[in-house]
PDB file of N, CA and C in Angstrom:
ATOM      1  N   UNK A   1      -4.931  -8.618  10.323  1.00  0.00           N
ATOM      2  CA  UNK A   1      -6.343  -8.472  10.013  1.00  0.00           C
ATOM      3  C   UNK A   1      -6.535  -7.625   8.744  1.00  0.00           C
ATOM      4  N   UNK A   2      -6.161  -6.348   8.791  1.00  0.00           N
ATOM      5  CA  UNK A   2      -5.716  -5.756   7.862  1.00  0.00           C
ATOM      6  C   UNK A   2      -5.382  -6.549   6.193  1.00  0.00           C
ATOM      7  N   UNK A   3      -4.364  -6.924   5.874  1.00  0.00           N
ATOM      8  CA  UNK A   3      -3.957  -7.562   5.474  1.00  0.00           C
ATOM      9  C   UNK A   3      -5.316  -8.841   4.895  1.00  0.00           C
ATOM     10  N   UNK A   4      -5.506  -9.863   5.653  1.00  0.00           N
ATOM     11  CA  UNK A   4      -6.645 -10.886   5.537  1.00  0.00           C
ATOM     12  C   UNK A   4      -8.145  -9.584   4.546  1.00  0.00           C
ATOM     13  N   UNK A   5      -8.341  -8.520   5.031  1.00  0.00           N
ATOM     14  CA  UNK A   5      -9.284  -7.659   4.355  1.00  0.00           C
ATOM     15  C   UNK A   5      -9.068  -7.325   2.860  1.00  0.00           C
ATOM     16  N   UNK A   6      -7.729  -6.771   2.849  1.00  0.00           N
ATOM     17  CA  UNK A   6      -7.598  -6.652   1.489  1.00  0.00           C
ATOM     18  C   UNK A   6      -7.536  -7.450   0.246  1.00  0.00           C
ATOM     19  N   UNK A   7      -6.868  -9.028   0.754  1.00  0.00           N
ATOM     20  CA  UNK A   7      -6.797  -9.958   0.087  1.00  0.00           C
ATOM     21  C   UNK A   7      -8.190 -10.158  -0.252  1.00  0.00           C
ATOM     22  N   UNK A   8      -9.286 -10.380   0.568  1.00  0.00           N
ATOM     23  CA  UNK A   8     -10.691 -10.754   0.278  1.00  0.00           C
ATOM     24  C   UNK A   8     -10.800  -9.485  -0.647  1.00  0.00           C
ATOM     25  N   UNK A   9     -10.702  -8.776  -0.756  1.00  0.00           N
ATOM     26  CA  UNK A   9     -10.847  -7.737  -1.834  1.00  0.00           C
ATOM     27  C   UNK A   9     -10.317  -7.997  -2.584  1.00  0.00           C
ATOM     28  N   UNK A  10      -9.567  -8.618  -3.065  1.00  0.00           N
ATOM     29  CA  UNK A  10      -8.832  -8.793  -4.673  1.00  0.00           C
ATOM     30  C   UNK A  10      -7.209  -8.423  -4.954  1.00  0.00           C
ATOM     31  N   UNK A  11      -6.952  -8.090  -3.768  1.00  0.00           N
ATOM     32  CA  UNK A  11      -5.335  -7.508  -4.067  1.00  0.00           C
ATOM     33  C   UNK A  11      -4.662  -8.801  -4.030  1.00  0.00           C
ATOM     34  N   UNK A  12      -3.147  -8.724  -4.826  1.00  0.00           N
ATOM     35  CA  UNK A  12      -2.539  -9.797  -4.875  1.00  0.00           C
ATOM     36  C   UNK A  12      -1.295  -9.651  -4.116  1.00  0.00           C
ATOM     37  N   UNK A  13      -0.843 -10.494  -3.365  1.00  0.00           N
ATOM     38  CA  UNK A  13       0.612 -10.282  -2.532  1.00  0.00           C
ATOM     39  C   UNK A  13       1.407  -9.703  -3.235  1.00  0.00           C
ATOM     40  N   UNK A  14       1.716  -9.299  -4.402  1.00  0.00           N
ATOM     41  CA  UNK A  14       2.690  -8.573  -4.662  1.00  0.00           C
ATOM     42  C   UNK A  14       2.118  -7.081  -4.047  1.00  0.00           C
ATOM     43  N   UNK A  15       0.827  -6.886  -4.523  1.00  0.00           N
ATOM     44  CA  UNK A  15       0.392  -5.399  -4.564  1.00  0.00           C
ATOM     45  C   UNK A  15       0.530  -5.201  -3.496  1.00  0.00           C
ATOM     46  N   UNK A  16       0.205  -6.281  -2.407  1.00  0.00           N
ATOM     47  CA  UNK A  16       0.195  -5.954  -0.660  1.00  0.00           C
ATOM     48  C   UNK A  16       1.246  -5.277  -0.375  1.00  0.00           C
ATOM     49  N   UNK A  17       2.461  -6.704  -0.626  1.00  0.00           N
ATOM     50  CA  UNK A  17       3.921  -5.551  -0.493  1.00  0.00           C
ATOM     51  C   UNK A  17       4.411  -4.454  -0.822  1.00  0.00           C
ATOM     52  N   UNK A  18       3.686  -4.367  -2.235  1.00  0.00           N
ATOM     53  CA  UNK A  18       3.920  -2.668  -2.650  1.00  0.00           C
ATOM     54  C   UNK A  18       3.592  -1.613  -1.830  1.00  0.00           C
ATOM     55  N   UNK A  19       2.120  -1.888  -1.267  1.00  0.00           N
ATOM     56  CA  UNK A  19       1.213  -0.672  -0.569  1.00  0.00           C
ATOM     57  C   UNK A  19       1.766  -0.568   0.577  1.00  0.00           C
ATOM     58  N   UNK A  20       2.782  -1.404   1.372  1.00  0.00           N
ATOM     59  CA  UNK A  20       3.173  -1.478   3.116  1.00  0.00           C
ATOM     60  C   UNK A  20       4.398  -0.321   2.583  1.00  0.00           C
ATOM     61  N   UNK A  21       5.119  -0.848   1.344  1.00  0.00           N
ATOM     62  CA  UNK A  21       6.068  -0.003   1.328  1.00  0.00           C
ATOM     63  C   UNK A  21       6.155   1.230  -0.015  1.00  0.00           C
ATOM     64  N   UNK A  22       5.338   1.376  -0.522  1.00  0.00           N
ATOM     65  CA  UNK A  22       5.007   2.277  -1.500  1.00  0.00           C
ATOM     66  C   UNK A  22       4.880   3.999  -1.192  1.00  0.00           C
ATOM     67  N   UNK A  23       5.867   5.252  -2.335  1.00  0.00           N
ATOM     68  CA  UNK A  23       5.776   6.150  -2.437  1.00  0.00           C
ATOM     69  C   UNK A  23       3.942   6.430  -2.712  1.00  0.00           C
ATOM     70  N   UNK A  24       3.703   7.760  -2.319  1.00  0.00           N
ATOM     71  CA  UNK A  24       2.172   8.210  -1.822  1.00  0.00           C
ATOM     72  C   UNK A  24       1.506   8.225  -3.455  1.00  0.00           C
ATOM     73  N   UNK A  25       2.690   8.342  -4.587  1.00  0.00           N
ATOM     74  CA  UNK A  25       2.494   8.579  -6.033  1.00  0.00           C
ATOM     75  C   UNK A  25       3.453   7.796  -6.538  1.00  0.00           C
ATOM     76  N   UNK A  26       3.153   6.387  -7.661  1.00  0.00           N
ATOM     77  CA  UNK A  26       4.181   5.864  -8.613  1.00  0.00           C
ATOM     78  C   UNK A  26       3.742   6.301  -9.728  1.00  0.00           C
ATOM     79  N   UNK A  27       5.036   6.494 -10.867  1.00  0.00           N
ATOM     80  CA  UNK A  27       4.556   6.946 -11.953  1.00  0.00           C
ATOM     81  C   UNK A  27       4.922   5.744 -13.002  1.00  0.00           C
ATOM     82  N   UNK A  28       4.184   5.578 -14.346  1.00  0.00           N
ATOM     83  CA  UNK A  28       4.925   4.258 -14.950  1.00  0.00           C
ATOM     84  C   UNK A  28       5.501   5.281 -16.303  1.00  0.00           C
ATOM     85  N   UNK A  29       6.744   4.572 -16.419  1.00  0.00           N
ATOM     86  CA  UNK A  29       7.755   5.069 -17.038  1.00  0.00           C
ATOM     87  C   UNK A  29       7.424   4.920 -18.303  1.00  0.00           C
ATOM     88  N   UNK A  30       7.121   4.168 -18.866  1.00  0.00           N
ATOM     89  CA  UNK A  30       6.685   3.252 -19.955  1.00  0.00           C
ATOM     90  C   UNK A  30       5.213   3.866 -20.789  1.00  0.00           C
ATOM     91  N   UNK A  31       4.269   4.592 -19.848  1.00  0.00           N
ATOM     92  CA  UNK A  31       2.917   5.359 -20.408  1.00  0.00           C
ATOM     93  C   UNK A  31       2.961   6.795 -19.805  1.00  0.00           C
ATOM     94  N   UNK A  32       4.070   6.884 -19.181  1.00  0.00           N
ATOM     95  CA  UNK A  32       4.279   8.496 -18.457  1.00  0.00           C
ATOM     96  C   UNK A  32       3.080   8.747 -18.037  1.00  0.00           C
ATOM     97  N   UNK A  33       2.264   7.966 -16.917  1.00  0.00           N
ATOM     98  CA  UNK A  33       1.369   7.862 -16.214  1.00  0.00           C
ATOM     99  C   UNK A  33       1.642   7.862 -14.538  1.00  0.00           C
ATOM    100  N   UNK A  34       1.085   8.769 -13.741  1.00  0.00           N
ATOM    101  CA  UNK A  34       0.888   8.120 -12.415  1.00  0.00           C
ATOM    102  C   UNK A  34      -0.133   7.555 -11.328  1.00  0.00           C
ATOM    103  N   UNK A  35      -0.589   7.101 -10.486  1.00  0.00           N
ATOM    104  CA  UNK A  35      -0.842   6.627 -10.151  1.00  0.00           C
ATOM    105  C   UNK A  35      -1.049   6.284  -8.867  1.00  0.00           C
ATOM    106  N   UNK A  36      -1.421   6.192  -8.051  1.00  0.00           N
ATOM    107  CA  UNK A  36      -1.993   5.793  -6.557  1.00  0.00           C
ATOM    108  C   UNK A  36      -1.301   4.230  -6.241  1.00  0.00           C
ATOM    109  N   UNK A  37      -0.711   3.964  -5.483  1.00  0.00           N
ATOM    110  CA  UNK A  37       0.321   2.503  -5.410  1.00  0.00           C
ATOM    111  C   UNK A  37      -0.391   1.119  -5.445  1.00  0.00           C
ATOM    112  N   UNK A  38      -2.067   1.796  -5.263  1.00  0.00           N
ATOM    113  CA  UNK A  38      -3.370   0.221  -4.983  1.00  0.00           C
ATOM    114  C   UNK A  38      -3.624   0.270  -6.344  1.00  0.00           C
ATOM    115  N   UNK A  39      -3.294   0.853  -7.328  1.00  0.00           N
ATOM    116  CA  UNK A  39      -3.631   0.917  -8.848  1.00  0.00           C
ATOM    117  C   UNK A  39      -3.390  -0.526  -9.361  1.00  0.00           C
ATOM    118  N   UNK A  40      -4.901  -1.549 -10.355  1.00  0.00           N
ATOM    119  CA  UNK A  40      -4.228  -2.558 -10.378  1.00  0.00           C
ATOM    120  C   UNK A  40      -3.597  -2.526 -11.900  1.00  0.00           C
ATOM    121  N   UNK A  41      -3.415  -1.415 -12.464  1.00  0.00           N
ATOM    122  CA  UNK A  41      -2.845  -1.444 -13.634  1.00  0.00           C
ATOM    123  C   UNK A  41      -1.120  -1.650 -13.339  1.00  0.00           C
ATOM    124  N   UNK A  42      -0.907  -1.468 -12.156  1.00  0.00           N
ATOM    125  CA  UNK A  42       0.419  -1.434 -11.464  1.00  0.00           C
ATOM    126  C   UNK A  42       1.046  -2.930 -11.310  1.00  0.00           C
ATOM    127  N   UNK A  43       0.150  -3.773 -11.025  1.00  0.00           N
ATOM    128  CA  UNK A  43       0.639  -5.242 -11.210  1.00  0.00           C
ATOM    129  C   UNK A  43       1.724  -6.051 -12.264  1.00  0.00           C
ATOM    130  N   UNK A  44       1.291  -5.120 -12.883  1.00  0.00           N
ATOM    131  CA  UNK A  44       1.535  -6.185 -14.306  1.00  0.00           C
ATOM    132  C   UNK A  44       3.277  -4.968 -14.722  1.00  0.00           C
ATOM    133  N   UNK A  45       3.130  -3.985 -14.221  1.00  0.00           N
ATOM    134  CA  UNK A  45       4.795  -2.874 -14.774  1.00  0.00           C
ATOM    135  C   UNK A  45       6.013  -3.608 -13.758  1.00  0.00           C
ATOM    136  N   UNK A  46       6.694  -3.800 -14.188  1.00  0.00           N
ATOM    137  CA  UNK A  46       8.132  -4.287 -14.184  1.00  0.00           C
ATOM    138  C   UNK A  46       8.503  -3.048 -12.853  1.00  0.00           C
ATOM    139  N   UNK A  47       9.215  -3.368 -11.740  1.00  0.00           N
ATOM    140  CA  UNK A  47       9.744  -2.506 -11.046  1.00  0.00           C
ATOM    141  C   UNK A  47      10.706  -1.756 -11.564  1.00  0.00           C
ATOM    142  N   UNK A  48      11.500  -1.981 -12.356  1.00  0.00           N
ATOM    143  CA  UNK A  48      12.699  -0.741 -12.862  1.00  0.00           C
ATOM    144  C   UNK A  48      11.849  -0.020 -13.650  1.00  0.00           C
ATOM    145  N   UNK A  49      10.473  -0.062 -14.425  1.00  0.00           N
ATOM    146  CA  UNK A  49       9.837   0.512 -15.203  1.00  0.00           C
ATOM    147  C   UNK A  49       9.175   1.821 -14.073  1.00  0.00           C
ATOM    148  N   UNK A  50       8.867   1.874 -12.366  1.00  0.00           N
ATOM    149  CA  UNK A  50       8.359   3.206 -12.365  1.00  0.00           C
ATOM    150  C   UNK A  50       9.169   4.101 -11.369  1.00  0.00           C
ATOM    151  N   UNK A  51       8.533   4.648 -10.762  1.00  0.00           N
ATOM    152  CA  UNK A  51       9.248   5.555 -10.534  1.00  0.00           C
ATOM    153  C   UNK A  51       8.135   6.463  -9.613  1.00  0.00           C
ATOM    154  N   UNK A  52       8.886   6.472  -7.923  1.00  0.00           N
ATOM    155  CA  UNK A  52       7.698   7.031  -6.860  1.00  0.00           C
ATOM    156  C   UNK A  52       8.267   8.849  -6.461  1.00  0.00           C
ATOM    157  N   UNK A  53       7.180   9.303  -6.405  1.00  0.00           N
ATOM    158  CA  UNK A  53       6.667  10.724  -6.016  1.00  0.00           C
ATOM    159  C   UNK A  53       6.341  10.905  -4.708  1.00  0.00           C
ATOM    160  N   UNK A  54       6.545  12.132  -4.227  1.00  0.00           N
ATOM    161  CA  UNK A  54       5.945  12.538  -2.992  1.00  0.00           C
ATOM    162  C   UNK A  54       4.871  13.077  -3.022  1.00  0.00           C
ATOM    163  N   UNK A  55       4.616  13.552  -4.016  1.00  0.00           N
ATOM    164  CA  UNK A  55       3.209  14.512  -4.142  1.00  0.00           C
ATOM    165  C   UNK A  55       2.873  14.415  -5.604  1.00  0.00           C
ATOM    166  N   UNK A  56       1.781  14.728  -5.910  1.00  0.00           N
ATOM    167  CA  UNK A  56       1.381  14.568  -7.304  1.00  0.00           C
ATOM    168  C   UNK A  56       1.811  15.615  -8.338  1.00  0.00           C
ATOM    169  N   UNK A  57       1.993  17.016  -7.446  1.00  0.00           N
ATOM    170  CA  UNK A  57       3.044  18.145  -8.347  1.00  0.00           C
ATOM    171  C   UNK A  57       4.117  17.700  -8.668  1.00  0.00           C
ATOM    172  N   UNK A  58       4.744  17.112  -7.879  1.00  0.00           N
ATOM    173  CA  UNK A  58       5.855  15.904  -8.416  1.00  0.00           C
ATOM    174  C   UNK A  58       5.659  15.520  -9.799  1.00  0.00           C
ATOM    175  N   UNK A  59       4.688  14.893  -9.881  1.00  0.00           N
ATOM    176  CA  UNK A  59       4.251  13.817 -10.998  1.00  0.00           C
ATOM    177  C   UNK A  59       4.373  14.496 -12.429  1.00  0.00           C
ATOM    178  N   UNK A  60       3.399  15.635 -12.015  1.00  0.00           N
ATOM    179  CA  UNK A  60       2.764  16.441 -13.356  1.00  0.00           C
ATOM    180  C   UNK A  60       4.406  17.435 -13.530  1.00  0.00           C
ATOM    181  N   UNK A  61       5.456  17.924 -12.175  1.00  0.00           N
ATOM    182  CA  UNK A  61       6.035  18.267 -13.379  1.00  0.00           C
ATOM    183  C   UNK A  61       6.944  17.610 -13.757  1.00  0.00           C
ATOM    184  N   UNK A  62       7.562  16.804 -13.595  1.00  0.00           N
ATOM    185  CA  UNK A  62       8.500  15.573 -14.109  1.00  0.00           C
ATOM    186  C   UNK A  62       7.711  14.671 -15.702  1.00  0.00           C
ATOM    187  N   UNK A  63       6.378  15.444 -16.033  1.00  0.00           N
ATOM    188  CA  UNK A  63       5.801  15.022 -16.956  1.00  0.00           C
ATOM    189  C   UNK A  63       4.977  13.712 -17.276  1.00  0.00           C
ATOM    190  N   UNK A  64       4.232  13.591 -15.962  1.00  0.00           N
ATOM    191  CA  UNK A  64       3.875  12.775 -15.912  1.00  0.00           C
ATOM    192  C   UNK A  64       2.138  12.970 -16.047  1.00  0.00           C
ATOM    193  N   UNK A  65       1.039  12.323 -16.551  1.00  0.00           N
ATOM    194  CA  UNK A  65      -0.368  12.550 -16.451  1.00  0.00           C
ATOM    195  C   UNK A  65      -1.140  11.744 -15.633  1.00  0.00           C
ATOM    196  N   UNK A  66      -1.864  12.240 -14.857  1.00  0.00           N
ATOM    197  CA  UNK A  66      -2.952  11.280 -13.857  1.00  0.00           C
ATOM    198  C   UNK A  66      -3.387  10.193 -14.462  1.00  0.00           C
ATOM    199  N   UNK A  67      -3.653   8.684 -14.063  1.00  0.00           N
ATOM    200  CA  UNK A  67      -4.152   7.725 -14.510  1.00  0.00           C
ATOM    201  C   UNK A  67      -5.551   7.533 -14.515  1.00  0.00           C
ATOM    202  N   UNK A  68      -6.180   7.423 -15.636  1.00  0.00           N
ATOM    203  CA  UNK A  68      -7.670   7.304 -15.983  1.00  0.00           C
ATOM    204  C   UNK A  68      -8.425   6.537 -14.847  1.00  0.00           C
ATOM    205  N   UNK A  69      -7.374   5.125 -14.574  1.00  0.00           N
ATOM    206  CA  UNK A  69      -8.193   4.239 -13.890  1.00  0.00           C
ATOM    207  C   UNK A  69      -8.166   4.703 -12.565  1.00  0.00           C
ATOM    208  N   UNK A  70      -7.226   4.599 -12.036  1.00  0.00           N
ATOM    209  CA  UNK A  70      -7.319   5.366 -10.504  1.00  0.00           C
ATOM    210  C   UNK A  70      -7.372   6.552  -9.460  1.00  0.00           C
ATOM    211  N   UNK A  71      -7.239   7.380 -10.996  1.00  0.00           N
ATOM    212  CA  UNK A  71      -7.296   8.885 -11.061  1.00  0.00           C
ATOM    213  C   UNK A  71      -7.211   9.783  -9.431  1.00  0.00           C
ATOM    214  N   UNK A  72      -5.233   9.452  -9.389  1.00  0.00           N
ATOM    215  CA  UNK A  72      -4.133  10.035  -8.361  1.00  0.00           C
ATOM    216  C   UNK A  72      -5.040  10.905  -7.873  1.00  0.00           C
ATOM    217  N   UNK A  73      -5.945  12.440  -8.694  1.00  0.00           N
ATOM    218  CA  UNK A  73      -6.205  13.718  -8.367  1.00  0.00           C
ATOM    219  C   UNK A  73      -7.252  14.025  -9.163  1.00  0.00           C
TER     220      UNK A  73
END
């Protein structure tokens, strides 16, 4: 059911699979950005490109900056 909800919302099966199994914070390697795992700027980054967090102090100190669009914090 779950699942059937989000799709009507716009998520795409990849993103689904991401979010069942996704760290609480991904960061993209590529804009040293992180991110919330429902981020749909996340679609389109290559999996070897990010890189998941436990916490968002994580993020920021491994040098990473909150994402505009989904804004982690």
């Amino acid at each position: 059911m779950k699942e059937a909800v989000l799709q009507m919302e716009g998520l795409t099966h990849r993103e689904l699979q991401w979010i069942q199994h996704a760290p609480p914070f991904v960061g993209q390697l590529d804009f040293m950005e992180f991110c919330l795992p429902a981020c749909g700027g996340l679609d389109t980054i290559p999996a070897d490109r990010i890189q998941g967090f436990r916490n968002a102090a994580d993020a920021i100190e491994a040098g990473f900056a909150p994402c505009d669009e989904c804004k982690p914090v």
